[in-house]
C-alpha atoms as a PDB file:
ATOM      1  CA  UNK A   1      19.843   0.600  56.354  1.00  0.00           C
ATOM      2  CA  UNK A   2      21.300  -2.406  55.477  1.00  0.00           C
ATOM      3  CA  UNK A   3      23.294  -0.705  52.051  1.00  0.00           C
ATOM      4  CA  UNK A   4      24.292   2.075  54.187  1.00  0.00           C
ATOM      5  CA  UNK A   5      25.998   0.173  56.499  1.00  0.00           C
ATOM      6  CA  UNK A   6      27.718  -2.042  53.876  1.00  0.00           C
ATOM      7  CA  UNK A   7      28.507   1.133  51.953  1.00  0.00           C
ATOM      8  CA  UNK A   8      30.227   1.969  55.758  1.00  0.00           C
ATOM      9  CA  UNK A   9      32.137  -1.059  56.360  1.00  0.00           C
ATOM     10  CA  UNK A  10      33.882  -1.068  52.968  1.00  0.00           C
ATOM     11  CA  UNK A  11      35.008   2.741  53.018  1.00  0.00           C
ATOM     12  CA  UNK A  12      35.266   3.879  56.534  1.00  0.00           C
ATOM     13  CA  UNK A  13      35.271   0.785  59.083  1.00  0.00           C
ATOM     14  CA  UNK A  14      37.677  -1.537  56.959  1.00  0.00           C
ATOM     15  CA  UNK A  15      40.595   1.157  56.454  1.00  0.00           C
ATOM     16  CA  UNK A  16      40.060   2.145  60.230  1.00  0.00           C
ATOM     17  CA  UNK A  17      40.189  -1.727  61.607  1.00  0.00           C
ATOM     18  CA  UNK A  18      42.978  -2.418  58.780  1.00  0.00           C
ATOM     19  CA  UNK A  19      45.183  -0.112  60.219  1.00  0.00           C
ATOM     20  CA  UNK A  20      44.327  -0.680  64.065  1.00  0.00           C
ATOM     21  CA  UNK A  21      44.873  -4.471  63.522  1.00  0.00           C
ATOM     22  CA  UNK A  22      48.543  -3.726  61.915  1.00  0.00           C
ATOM     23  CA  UNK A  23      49.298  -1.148  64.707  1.00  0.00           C
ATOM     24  CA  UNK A  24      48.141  -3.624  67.466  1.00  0.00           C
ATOM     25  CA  UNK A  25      50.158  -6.392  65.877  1.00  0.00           C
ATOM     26  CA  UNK A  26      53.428  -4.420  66.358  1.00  0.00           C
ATOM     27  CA  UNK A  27      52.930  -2.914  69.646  1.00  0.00           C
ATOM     28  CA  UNK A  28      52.018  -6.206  71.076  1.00  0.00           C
ATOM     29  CA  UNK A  29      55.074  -7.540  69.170  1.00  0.00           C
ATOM     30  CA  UNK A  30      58.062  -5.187  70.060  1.00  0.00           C
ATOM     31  CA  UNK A  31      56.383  -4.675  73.242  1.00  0.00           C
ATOM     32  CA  UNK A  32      56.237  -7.980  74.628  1.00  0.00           C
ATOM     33  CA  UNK A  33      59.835  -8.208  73.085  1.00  0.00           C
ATOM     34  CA  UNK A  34      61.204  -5.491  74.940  1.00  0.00           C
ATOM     35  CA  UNK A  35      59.007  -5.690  77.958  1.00  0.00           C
ATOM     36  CA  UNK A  36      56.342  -7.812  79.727  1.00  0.00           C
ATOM     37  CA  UNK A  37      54.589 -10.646  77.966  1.00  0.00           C
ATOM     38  CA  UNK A  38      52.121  -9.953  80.557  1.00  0.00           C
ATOM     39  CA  UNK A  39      50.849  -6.275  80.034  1.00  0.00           C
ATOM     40  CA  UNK A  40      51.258  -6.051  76.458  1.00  0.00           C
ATOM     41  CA  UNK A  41      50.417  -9.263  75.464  1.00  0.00           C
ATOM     42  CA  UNK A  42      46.858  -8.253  76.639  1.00  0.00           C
ATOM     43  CA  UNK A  43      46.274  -4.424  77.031  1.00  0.00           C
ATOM     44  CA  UNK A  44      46.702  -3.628  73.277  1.00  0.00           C
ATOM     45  CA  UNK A  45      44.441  -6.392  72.168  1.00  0.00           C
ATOM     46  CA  UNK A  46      42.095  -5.358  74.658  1.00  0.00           C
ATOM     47  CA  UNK A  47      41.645  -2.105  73.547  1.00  0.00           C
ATOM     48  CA  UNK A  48      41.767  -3.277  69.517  1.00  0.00           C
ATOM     49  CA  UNK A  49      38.931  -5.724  70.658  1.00  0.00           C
ATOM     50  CA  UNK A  50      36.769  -3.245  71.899  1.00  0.00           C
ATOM     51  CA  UNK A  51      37.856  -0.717  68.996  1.00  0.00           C
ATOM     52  CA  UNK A  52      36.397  -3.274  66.640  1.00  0.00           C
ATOM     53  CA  UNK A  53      33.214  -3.510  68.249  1.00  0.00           C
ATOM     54  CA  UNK A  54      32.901   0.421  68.768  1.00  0.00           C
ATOM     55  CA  UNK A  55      33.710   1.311  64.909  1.00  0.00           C
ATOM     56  CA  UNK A  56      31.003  -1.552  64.015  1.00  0.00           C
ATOM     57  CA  UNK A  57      28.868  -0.138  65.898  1.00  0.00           C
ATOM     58  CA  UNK A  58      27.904  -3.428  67.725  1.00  0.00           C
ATOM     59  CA  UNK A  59      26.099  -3.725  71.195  1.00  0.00           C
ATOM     60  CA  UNK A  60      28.214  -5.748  73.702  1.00  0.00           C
ATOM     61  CA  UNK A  61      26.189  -6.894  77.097  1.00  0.00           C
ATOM     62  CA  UNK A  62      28.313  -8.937  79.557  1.00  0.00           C
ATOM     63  CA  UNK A  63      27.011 -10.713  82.427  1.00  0.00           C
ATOM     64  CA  UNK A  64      28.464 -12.222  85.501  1.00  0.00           C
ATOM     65  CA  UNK A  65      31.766 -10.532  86.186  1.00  0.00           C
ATOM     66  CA  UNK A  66      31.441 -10.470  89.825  1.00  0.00           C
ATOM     67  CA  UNK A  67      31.535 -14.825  89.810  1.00  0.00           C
ATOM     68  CA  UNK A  68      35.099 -14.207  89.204  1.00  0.00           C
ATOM     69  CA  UNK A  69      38.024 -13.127  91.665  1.00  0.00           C
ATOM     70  CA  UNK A  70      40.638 -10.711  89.618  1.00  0.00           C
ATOM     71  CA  UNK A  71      43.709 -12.626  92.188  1.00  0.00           C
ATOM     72  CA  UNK A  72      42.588 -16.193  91.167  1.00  0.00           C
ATOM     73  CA  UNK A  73      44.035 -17.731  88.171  1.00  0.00           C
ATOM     74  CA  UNK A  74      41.041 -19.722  86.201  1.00  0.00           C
ATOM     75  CA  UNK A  75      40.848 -21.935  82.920  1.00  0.00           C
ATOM     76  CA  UNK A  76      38.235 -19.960  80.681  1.00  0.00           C
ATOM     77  CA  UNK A  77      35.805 -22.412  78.802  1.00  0.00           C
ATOM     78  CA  UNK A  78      33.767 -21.072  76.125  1.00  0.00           C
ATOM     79  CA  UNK A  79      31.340 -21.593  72.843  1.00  0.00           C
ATOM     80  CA  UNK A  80      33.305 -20.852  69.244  1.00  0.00           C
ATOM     81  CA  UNK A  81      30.653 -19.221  67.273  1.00  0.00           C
ATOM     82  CA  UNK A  82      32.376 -17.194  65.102  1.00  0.00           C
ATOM     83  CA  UNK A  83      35.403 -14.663  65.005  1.00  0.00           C
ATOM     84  CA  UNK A  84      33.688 -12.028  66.890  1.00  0.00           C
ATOM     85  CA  UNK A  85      34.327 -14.205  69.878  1.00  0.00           C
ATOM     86  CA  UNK A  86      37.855 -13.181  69.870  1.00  0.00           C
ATOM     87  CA  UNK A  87      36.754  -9.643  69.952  1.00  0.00           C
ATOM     88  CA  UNK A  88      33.602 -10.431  72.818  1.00  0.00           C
ATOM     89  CA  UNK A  89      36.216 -12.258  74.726  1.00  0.00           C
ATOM     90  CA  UNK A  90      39.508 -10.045  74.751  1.00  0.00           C
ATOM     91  CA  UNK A  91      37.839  -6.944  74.778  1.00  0.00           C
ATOM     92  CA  UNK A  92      35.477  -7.767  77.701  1.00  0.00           C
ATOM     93  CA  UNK A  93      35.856 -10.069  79.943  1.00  0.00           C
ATOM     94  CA  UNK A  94      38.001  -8.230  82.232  1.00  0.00           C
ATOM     95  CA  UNK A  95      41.007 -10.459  83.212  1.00  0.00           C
ATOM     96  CA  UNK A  96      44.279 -10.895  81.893  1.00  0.00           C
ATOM     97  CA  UNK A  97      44.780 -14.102  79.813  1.00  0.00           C
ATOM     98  CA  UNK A  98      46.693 -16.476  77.423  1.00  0.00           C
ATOM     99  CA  UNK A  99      44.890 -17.903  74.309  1.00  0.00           C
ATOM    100  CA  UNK A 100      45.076 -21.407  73.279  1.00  0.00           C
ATOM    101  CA  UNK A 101      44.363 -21.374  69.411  1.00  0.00           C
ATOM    102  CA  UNK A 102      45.250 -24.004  66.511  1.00  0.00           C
ATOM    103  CA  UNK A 103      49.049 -23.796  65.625  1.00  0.00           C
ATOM    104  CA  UNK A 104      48.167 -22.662  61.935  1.00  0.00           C
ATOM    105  CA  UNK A 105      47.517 -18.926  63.206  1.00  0.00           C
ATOM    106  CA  UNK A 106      51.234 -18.755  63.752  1.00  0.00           C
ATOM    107  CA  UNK A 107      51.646 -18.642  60.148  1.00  0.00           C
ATOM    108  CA  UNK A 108      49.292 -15.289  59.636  1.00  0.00           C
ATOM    109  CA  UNK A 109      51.222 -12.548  58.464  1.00  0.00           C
ATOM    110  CA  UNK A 110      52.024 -10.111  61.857  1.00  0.00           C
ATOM    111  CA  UNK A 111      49.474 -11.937  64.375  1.00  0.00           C
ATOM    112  CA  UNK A 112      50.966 -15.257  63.997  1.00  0.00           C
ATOM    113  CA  UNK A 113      54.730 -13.565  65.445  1.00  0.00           C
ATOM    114  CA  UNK A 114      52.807 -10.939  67.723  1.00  0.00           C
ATOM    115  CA  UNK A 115      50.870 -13.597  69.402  1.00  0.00           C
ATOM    116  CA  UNK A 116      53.832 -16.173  69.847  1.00  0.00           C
ATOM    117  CA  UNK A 117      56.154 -13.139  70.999  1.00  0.00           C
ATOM    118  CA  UNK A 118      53.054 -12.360  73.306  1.00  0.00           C
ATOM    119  CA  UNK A 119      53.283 -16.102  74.754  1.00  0.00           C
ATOM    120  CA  UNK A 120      49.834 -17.299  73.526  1.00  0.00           C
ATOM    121  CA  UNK A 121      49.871 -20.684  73.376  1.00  0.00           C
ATOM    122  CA  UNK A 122      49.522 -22.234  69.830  1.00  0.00           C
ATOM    123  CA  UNK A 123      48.259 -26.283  70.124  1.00  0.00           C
ATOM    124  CA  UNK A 124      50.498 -28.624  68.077  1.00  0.00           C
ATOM    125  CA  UNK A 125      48.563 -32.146  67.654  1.00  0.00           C
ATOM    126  CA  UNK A 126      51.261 -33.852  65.030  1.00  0.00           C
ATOM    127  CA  UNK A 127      52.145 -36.280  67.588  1.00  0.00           C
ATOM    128  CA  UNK A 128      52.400 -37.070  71.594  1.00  0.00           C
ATOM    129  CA  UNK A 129      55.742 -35.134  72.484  1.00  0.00           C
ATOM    130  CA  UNK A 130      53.916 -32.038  70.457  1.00  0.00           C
ATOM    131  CA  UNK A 131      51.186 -32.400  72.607  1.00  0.00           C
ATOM    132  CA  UNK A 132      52.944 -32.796  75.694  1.00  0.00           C
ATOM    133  CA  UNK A 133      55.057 -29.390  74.801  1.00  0.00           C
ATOM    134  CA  UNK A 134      51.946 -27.318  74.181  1.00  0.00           C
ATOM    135  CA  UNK A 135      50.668 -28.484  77.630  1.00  0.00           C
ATOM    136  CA  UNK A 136      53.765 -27.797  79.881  1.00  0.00           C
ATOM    137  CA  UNK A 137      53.507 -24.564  78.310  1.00  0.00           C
ATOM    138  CA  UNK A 138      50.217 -23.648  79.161  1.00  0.00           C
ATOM    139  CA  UNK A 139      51.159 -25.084  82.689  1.00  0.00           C
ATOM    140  CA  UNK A 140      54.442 -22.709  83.025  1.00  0.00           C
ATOM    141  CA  UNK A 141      52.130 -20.167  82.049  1.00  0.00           C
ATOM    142  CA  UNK A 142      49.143 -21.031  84.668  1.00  0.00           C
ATOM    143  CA  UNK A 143      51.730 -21.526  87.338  1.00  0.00           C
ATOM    144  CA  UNK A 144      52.859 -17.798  87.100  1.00  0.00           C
ATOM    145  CA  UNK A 145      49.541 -16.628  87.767  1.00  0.00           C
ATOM    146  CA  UNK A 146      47.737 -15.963  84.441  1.00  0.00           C
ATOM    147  CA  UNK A 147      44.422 -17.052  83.494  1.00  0.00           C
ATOM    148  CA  UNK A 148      43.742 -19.199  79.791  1.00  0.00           C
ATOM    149  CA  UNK A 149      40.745 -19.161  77.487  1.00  0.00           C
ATOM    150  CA  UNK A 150      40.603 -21.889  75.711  1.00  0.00           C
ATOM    151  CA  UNK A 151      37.503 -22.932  72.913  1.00  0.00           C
ATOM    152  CA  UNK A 152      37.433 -26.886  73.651  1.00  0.00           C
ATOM    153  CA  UNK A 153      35.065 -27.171  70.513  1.00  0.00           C
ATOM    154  CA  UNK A 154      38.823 -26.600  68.523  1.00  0.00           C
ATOM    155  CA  UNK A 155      36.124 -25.406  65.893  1.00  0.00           C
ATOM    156  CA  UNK A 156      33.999 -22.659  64.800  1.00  0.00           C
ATOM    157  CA  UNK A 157      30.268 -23.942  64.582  1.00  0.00           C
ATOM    158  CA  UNK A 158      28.556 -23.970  61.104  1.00  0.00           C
ATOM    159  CA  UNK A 159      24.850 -23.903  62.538  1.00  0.00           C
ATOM    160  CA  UNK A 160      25.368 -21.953  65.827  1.00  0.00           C
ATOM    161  CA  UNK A 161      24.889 -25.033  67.757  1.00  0.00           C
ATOM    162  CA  UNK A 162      27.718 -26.560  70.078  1.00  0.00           C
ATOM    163  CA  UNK A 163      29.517 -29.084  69.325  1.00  0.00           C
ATOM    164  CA  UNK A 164      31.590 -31.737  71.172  1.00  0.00           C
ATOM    165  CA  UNK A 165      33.838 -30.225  74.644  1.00  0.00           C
ATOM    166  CA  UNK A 166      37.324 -32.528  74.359  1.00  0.00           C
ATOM    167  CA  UNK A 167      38.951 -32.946  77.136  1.00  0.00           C
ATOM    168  CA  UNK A 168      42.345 -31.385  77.200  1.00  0.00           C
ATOM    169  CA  UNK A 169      41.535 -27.966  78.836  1.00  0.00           C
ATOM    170  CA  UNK A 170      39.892 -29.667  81.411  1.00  0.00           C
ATOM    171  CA  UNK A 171      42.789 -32.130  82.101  1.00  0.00           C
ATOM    172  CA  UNK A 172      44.927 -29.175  82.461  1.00  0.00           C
ATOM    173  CA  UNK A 173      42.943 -27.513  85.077  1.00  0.00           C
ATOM    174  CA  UNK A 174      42.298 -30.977  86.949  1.00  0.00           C
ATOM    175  CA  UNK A 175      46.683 -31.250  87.251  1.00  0.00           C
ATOM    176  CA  UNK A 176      46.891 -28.112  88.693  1.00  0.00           C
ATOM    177  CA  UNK A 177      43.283 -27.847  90.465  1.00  0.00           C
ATOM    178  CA  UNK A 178      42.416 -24.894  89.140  1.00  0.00           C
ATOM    179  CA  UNK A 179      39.104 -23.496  88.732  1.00  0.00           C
ATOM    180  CA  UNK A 180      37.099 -23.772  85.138  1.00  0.00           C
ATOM    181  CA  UNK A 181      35.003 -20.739  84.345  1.00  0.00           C
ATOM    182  CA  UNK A 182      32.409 -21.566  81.637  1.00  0.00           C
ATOM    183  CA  UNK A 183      31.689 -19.221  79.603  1.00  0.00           C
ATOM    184  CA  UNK A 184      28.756 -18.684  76.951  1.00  0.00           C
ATOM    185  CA  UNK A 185      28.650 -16.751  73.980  1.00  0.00           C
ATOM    186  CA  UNK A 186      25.690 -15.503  71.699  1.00  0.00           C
ATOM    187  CA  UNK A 187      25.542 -13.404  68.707  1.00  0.00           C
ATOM    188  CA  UNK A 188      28.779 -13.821  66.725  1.00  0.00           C
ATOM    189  CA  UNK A 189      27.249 -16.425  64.380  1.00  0.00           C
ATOM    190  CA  UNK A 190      24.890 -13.914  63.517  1.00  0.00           C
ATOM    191  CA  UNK A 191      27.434 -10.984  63.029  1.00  0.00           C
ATOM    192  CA  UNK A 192      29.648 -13.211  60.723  1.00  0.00           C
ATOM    193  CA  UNK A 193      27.982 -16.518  60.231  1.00  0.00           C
ATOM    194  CA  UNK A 194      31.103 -18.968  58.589  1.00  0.00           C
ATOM    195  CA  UNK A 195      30.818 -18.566  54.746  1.00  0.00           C
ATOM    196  CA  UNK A 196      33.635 -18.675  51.904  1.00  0.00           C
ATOM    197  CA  UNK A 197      34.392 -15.510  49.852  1.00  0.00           C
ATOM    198  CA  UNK A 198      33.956 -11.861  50.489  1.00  0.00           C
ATOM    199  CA  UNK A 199      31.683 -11.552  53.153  1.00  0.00           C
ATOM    200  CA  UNK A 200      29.855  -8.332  55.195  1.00  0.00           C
ATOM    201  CA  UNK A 201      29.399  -8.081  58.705  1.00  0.00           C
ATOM    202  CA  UNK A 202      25.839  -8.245  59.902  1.00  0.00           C
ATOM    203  CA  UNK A 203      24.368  -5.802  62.761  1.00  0.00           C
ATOM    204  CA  UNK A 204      23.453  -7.646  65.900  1.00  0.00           C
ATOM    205  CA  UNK A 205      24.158  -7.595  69.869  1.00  0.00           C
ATOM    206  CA  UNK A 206      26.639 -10.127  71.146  1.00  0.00           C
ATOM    207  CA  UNK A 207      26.421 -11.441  74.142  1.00  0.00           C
ATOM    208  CA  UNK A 208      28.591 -12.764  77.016  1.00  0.00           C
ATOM    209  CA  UNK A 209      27.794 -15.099  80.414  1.00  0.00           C
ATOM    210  CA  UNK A 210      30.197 -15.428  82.748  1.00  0.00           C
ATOM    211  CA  UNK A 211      29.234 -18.143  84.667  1.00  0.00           C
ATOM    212  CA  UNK A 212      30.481 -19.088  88.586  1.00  0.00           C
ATOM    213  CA  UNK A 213      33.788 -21.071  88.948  1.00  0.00           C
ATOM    214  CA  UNK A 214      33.365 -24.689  88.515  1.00  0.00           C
ATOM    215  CA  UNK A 215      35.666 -26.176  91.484  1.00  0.00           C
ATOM    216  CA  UNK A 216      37.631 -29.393  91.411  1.00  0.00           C
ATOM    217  CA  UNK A 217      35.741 -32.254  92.992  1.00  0.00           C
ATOM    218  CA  UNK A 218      38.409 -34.778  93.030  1.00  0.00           C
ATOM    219  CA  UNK A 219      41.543 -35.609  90.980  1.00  0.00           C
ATOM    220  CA  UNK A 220      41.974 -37.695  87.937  1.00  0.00           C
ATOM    221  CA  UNK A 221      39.921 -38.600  84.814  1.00  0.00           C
ATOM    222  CA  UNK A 222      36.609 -38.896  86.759  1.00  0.00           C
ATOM    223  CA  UNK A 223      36.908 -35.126  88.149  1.00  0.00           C
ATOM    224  CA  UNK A 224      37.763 -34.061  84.527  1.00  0.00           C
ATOM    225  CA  UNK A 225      34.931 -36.169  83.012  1.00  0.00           C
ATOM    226  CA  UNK A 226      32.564 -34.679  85.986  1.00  0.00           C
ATOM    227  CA  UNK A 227      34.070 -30.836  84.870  1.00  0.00           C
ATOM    228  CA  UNK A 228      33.854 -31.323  81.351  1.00  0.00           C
ATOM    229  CA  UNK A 229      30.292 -32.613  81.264  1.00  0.00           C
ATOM    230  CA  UNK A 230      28.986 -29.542  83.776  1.00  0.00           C
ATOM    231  CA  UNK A 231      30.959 -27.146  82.008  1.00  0.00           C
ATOM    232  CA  UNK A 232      29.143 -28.241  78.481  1.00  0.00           C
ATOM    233  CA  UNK A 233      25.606 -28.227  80.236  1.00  0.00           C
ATOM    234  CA  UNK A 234      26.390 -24.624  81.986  1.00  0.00           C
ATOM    235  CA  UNK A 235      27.385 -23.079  78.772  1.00  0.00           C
ATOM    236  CA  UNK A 236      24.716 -24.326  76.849  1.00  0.00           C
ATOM    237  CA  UNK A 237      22.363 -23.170  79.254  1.00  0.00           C
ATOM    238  CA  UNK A 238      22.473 -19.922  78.722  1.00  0.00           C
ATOM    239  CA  UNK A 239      22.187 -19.858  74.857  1.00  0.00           C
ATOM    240  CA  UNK A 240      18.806 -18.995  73.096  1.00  0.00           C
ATOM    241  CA  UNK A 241      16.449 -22.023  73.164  1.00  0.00           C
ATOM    242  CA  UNK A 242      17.133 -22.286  69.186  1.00  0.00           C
ATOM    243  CA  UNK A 243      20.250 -22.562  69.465  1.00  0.00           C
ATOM    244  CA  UNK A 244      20.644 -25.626  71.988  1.00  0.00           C
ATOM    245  CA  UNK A 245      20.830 -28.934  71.486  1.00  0.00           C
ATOM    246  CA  UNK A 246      23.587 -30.989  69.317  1.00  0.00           C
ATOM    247  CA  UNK A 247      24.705 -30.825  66.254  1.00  0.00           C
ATOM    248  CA  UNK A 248      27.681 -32.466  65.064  1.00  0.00           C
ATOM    249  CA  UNK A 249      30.205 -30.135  63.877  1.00  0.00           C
ATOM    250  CA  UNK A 250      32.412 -31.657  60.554  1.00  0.00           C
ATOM    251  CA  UNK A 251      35.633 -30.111  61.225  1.00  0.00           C
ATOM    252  CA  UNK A 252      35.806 -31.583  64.778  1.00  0.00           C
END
């Protein structure tokens, strides 16, 4: 089973993603350039994300939709185990969002210009007044009633274990005392564990908890500390027993 579906990916799934990931690209590109930033900055990845997961005929189980209100406007906090989680996240979790991702995606040919013309948020680190740009952003963006998912790993695991939460989602949602939804994610790694080269995706369910709302207990670095820490312990929580527990990740 395992040729056959190899033998699948290269002839039939690849041409059929290739072309829905250049198609979604430029509708979420001229659309959000024409129109709203809002609707097709979302609904077209949306339905690419769950595309992806359809043609790869991979099982998607989500849990714990109801812990969040569709009128609230929440800070999304989740595991990076892979790229599938872009796929698990937009296609499913059933709220209208911004990304915050590293500022190199910019440069990918068509999704680095779709996603800035869709108003994702791309983190600059080369120095404080970067910083500080990428976070009024985000608030400008929170203000108007959006939701953001943020990975505060900034990494993609190498063993399937979490690594180190840093801080600046959290202080984000502590200045405008918003919510923080944690998030866990399983069964990525295992789809596309992170290797060099040509690579094959592997069959396996993935997994997503949505877990309650994590509200503000204060204001100022010992709320964020207080979120940041639950938040970390939450998400791990749900994750296979195997698969919890540190492990320093080297490109944090």
């Amino acid at each position: 089973m395992t040729i056959l579906y190899r033998i699948y990916q290269l002839f039939i799934a690849l041409p059929i993603l290739l072309v829905c990931t250049i198609l979604t690209c430029l509708i979420t590109f001229f659309g959000s350039w024409l129109g709203s930033a809002h609707f097709w900055g979302y609904y077209p990845g949306k339905i690419w994300s769950i595309i992806m997961c359809k043609v790869l005929f991979l099982p998607v189980r989500v849990k714990g939709r109801e812990n969040i209100d569709k009128k609230t406007s929440y800070v999304f906090v989740a595991n990076h185990q892979g790229s599938f989680d872009i796929f698990l996240v937009y296609g499913y979790i059933g709220r209208n969002f911004k990304w915050m991702m590293k500022k190199s995606l910019r440069k990918m040919p068509l999704l680095g210009k779709a996603c800035e013309e869709a108003r994702h948020i791309f983190v600059d680190k080369s120095g404080p007044k970067k910083i500080q740009e990428t976070y009024n952003k985000a608030r400008e963006i929170l203000k108007e009633g959006t939701s953001l998912v943020v990975f505060p790993e900034g990494a993609r695991t190498f063993t399937g274990h979490m690594g180190v939460f840093k801080r600046g989602a959290f202080q984000l949602a502590d200045e405008l005392q918003l919510p923080v939804v944690p998030v866990t994610i399983n069964g990525p790694f295992d789809v596309l564990p992170r290797t060099k080269g040509f690579f094959f995706i592997n069959y396996h369910p993935l997994e997503m908890t949505i877990h309650q709302p994590i509200m503000p207990k204060g204001k100022g670095p010992e709320n964020v500390k207080a979120v940041t820490e639950e938040a970390y312990q939450v998400v791990m929580s749900a994750l296979p027993a195997e698969r919890q527990g540190f492990i320093k990740n080297e490109d944090q």
